[in-house]
C-alpha atoms as a PDB file:
ATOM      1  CA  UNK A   1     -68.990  15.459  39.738  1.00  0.00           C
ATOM      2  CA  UNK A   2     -65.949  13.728  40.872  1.00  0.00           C
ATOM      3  CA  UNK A   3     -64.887  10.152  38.691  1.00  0.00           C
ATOM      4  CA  UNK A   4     -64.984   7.185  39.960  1.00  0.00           C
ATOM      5  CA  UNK A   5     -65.404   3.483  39.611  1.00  0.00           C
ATOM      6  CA  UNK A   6     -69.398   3.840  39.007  1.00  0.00           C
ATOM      7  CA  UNK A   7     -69.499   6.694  36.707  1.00  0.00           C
ATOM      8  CA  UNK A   8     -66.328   6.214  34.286  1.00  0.00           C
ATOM      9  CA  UNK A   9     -66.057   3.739  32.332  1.00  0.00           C
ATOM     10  CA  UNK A  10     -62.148   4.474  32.064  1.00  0.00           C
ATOM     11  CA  UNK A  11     -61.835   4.281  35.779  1.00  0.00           C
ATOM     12  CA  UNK A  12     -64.150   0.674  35.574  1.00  0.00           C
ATOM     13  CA  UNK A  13     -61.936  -0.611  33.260  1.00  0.00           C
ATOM     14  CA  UNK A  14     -58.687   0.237  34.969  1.00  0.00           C
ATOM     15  CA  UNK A  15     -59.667  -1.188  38.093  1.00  0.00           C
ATOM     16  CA  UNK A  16     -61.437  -4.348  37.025  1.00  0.00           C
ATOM     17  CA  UNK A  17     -58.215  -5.120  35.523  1.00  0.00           C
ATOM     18  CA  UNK A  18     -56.626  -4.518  38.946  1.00  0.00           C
ATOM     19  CA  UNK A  19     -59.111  -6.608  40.680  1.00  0.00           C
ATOM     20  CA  UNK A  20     -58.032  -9.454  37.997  1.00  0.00           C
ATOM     21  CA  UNK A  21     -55.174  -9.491  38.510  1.00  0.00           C
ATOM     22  CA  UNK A  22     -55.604  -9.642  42.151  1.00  0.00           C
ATOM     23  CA  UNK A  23     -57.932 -12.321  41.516  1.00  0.00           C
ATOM     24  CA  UNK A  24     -55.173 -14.224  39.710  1.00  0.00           C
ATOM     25  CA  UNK A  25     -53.003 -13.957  42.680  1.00  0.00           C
ATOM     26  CA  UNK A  26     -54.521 -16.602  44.827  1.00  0.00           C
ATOM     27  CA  UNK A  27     -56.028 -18.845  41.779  1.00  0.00           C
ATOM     28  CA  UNK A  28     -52.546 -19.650  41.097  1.00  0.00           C
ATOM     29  CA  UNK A  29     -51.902 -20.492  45.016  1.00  0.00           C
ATOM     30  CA  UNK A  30     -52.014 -24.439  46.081  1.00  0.00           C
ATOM     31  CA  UNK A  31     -51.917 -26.334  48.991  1.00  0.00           C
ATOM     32  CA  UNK A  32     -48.224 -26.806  47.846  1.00  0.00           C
ATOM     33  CA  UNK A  33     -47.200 -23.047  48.127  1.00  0.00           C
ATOM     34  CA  UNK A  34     -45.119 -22.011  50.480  1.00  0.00           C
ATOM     35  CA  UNK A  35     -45.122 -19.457  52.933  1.00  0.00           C
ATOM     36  CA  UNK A  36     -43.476 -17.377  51.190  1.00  0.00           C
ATOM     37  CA  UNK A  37     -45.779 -17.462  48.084  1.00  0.00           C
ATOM     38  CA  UNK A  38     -48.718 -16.719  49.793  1.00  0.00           C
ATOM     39  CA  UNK A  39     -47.031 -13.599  51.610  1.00  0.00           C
ATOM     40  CA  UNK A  40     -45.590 -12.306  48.635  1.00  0.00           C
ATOM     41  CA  UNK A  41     -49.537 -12.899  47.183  1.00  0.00           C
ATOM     42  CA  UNK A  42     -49.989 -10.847  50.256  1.00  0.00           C
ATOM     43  CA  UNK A  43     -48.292  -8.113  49.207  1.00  0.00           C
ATOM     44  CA  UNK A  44     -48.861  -8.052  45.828  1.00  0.00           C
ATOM     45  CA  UNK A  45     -52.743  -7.649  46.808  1.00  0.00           C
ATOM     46  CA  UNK A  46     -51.907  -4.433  48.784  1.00  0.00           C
ATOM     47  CA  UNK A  47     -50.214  -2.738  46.096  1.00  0.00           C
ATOM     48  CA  UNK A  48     -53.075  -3.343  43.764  1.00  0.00           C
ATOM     49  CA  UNK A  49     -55.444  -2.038  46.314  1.00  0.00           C
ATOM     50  CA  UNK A  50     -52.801   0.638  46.470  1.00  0.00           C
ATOM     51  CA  UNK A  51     -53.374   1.945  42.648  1.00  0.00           C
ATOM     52  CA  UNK A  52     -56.981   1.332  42.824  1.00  0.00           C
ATOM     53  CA  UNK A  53     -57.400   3.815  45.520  1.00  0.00           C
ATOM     54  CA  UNK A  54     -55.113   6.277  43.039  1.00  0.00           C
ATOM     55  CA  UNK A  55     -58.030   5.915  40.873  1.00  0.00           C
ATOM     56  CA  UNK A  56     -60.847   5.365  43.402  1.00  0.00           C
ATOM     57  CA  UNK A  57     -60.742   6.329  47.084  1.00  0.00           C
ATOM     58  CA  UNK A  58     -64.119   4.772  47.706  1.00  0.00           C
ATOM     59  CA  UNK A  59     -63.631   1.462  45.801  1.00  0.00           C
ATOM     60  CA  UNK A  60     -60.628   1.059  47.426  1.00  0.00           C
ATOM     61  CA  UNK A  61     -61.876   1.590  51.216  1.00  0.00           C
ATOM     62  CA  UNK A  62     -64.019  -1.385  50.281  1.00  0.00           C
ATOM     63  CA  UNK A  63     -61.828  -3.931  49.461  1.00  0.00           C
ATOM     64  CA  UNK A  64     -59.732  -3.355  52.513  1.00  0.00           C
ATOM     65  CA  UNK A  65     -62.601  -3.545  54.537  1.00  0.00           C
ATOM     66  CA  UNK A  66     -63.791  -6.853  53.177  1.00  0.00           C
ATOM     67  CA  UNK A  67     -60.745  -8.422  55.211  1.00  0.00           C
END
């Protein structure tokens, strides 16, 4: 049985402290940001899905699809 998101706990973990920080990443965005800010937010959000498919394929596919 290969690990993943639903059946390790370790792997959970990890990546709901990816998707928190992700999360983070446009709380802290405003009407006031610039450009800039919310490309770099951009970004950011693509390397995270980046080490969350190191550590889940699956979970990963997801959250790309969902935009």
């Amino acid at each position: 049985m290969e690990k993943n998101y639903q059946n390790c706990k370790l792997i959970r973990l990890q990546v709901d402290t990816l998707l928190q920080e992700m999360a983070s990443l446009f709380t802290n965005l405003g009407i006031d940001s610039s450009p800039e800010e919310v490309k770099a937010a951009y970004e950011k959000e693509k390397e995270l899905i980046e080490r969350i498919a190191q550590l889940d394929e699956g979970k990963a596919d997801s959250l790309r699809s969902s935009y």
